[in-house]
Protein backbone atom coordinates (compact mmCIF):
# COMPACT_ATOMS: atom_id res chain seq x y z
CA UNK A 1 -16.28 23.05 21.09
CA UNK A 2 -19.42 21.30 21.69
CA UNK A 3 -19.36 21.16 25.08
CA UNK A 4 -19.20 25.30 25.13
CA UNK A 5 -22.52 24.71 23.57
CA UNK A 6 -24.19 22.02 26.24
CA UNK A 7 -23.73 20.53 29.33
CA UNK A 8 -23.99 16.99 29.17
CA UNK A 9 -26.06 16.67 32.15
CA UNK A 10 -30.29 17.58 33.15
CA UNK A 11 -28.79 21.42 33.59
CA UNK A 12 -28.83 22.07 29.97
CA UNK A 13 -30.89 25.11 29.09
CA UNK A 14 -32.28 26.56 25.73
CA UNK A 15 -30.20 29.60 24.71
CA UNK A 16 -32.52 32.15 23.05
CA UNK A 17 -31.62 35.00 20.47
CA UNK A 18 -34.08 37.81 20.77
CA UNK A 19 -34.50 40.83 18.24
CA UNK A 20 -37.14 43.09 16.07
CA UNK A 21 -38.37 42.61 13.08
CA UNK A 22 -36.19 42.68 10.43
CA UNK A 23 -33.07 42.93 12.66
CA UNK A 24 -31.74 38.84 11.37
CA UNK A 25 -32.94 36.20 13.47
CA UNK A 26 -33.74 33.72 10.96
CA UNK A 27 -30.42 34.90 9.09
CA UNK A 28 -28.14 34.27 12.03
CA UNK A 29 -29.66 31.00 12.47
CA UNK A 30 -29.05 29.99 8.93
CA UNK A 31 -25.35 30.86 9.17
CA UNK A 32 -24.95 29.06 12.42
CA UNK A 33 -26.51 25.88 10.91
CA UNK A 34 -24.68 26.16 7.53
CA UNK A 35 -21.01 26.85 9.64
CA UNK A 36 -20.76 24.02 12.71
CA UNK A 37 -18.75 21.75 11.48
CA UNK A 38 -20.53 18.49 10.84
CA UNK A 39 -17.88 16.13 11.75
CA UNK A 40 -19.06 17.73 15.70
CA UNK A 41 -22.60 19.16 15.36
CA UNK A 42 -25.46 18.01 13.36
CA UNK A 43 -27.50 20.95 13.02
CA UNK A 44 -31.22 20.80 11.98
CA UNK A 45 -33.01 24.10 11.72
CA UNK A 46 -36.76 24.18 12.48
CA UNK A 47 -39.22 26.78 10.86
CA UNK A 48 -41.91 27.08 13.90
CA UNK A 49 -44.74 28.35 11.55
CA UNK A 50 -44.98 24.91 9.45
CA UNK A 51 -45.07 22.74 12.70
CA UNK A 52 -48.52 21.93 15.20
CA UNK A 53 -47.96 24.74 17.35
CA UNK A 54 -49.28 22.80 20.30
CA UNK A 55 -47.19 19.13 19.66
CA UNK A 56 -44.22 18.03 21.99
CA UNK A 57 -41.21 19.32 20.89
CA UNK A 58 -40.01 16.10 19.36
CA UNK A 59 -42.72 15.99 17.00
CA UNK A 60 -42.89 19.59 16.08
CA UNK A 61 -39.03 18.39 15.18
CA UNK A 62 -40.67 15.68 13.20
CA UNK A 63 -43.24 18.03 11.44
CA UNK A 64 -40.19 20.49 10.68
CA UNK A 65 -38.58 18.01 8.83
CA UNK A 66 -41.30 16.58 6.90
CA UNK A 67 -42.01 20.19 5.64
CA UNK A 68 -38.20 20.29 4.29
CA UNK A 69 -37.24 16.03 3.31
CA UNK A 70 -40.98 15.65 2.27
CA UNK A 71 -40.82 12.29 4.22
CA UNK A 72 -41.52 11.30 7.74
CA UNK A 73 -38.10 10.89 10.15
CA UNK A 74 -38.59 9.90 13.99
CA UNK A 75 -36.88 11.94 16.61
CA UNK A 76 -35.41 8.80 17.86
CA UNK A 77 -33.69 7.84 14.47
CA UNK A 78 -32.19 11.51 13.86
CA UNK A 79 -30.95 11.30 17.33
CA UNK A 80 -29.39 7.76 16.88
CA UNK A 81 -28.00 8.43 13.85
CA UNK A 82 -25.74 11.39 14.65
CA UNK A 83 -22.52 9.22 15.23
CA UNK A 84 -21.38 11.17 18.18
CA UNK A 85 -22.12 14.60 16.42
CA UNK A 86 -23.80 16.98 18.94
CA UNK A 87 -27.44 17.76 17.88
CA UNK A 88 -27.79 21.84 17.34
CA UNK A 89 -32.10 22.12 16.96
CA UNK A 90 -32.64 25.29 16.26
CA UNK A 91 -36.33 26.71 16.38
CA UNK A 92 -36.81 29.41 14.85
CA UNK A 93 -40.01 31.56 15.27
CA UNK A 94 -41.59 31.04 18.88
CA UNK A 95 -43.70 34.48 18.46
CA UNK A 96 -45.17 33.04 14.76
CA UNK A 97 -45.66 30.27 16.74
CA UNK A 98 -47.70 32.23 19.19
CA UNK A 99 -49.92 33.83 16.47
CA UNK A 100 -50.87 30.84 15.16
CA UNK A 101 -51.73 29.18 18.81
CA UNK A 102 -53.47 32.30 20.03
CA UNK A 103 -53.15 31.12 23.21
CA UNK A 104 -50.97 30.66 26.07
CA UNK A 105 -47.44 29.18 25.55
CA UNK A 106 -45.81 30.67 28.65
CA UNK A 107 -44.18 27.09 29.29
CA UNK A 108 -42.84 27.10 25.78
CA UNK A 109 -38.73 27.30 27.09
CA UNK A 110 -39.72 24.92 30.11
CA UNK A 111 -40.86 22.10 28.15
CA UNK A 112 -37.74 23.17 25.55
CA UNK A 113 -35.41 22.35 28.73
CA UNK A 114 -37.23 19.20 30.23
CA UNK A 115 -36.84 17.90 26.48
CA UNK A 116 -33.05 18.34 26.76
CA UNK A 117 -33.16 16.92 30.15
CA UNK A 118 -34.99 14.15 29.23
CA UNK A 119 -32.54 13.59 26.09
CA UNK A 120 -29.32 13.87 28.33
CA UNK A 121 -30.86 11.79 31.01
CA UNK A 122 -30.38 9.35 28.02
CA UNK A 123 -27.04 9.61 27.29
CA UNK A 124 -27.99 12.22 23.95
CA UNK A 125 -27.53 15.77 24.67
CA UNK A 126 -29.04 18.09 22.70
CA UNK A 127 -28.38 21.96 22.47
CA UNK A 128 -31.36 23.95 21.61
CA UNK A 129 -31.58 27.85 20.23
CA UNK A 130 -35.26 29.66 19.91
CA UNK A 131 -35.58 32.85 18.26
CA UNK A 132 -38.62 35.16 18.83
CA UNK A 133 -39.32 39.02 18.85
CA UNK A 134 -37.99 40.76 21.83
CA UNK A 135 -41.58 42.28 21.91
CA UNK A 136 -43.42 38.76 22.96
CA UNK A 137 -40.04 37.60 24.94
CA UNK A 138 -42.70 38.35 27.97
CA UNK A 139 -44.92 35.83 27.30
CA UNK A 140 -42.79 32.68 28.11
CA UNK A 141 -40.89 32.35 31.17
CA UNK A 142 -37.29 31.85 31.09
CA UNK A 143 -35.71 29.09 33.01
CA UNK A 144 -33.36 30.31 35.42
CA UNK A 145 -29.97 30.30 34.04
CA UNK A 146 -31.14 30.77 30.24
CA UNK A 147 -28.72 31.91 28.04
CA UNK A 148 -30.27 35.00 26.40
CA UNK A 149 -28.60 37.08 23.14
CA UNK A 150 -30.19 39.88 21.63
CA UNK A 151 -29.30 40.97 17.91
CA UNK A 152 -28.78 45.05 18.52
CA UNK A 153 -29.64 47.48 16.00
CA UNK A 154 -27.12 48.71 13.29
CA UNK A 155 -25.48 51.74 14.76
CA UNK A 156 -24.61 54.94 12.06
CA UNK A 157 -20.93 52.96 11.85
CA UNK A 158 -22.60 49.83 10.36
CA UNK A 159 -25.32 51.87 8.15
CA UNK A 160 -22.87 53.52 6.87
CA UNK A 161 -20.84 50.73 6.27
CA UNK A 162 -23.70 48.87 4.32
CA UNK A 163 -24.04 52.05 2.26
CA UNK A 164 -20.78 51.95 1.16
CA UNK A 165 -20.89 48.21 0.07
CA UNK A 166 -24.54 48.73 -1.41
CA UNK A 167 -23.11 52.07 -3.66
CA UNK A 168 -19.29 50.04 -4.36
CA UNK A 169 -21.83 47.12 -5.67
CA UNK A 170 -24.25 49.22 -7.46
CA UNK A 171 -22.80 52.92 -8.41
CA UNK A 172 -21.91 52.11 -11.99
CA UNK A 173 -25.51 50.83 -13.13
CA UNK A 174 -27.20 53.27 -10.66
CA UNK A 175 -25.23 56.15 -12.72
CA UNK A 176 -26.08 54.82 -16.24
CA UNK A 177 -29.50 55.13 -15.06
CA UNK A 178 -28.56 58.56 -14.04
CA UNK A 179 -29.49 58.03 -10.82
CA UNK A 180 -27.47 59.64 -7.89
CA UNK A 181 -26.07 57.43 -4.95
CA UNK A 182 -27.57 57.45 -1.58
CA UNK A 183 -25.79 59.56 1.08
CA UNK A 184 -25.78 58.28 4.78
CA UNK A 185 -27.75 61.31 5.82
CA UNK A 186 -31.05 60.20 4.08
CA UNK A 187 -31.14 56.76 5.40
CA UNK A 188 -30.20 58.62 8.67
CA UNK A 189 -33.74 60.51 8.56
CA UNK A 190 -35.43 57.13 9.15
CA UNK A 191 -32.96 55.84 11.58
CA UNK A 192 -35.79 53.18 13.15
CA UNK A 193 -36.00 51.81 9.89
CA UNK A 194 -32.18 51.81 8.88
CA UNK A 195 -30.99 50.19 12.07
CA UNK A 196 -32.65 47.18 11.33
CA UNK A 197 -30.67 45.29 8.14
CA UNK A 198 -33.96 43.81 6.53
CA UNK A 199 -35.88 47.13 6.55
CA UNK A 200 -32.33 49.09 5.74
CA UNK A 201 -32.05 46.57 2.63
CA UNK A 202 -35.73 47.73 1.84
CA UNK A 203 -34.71 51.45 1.57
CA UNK A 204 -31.88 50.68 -0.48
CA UNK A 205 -33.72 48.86 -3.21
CA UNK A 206 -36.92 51.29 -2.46
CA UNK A 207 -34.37 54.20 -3.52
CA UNK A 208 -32.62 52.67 -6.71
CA UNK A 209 -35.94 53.16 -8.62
CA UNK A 210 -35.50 56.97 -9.31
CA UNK A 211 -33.90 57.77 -6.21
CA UNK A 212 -37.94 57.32 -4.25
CA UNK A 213 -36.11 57.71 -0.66
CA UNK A 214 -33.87 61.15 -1.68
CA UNK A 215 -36.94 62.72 -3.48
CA UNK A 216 -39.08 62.06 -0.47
CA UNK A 217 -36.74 62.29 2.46
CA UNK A 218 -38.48 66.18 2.96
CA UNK A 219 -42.16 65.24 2.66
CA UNK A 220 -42.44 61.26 3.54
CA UNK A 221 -43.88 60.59 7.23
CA UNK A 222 -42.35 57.11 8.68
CA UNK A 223 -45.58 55.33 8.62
CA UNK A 224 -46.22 56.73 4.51
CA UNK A 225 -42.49 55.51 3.87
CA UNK A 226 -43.41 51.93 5.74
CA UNK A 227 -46.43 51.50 3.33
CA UNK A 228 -44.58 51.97 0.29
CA UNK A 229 -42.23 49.53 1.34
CA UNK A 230 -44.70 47.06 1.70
CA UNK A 231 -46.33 47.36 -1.18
């Protein structure tokens, strides 16, 4: 229900979704656009790294959707053509947008909620979600009453549980290889890496070329193991 989402009114607030590296921001925010129903929501999801980092929101918006309808849409028009649908904008990136400001955007969420006031003062609420790394969250100031969600790390439960859907998908052309499936306690041995789905997803395939994470799981420090992931 949309109006679980925003208050009609100048009280409406950004709701943030904080979490590390690798632990699905920009994944959850691509399943929340792709399931609101669009007879009630129209959702439009903004990449913060291809907009002007230091442009109202509106036109960072604007710039968002350029990047993805390679054509130039007004705020105003999106907003007028939703047919009653509740706008969902969804930002996603405020700490790439920091990087590529390099300077202070501690009013970042402020100027998020005087946009929705602004918009509802108009008779078009808007409902707003930011994502960004829990480790810059303090470097913006939260408006009082914020909603705030952060994305915890997979527990043993859920590694394991990933495991078991990884070997179910993959056991019959890991064996032909003669390759031998991954066991919970390996992945287990790098638990700050396996807690986070991106970087667990990155051992998995890291292992199914001749078993690299089981022949190293005695002799590979954390940072060694992060390096050969990245490369």
């Amino acid at each position: 229900k949309r109006q679980h989402l925003v208050h009609p009114d100048s009280t409406a607030r950004p709701t943030v979704i904080l979490g590390h590296p690798g632990a699905g921001k920009s994944k959850f925010t691509e399943m929340l656009a792709a399931q609101l129903p669009e007879s009630d929501f129209l959702a439009i999801r903004i990449e913060l790294r291809n907009v002007q980092p230091n442009s109202p929101i509106h036109v960072q918006i604007e710039d968002g959707l350029k990047g993805t309808l390679h054509d130039h849409t007004s705020w105003r028009e999106l907003a007028e053509s939703a047919d009653g649908a509740l706008p969902v904008i969804v930002l996603d990136g405020f700490d790439e947008l920091l990087q590529a400001t390099g300077v202070d955007r501690s009013d970042y969420l402020e100027q998020v909620q005087e946009f929705q006031q602004r918009q509802g003062s108009m008779g078009q609420p808007v409902a707003v979600v930011v994502t960004s790394r829990t480790v810059v969250a303090d470097r913006t100031r939260f408006p009082s009453g914020t909603t705030v969600v952060r994305l915890a790390p997979f527990d043993e439960g859920q590694v394991a549980h990933m495991l078991t859907v990884w070997n179910a998908t993959n056991g019959a052309e890991l064996a032909r290889r003669g390759l031998e499936p991954l066991t919970t306690d390996i992945l287990l041995r790098y638990r700050e890496l396996a807690e986070q789905p991106l970087l667990l997803m990155m051992l998995l395939i890291y292992d199914a070329s001749g078993n690299a994470l089981r022949e190293a799981a005695e002799t590979l420090s954390h940072g060694q193991l992060y390096d050969r992931l990245l490369t």
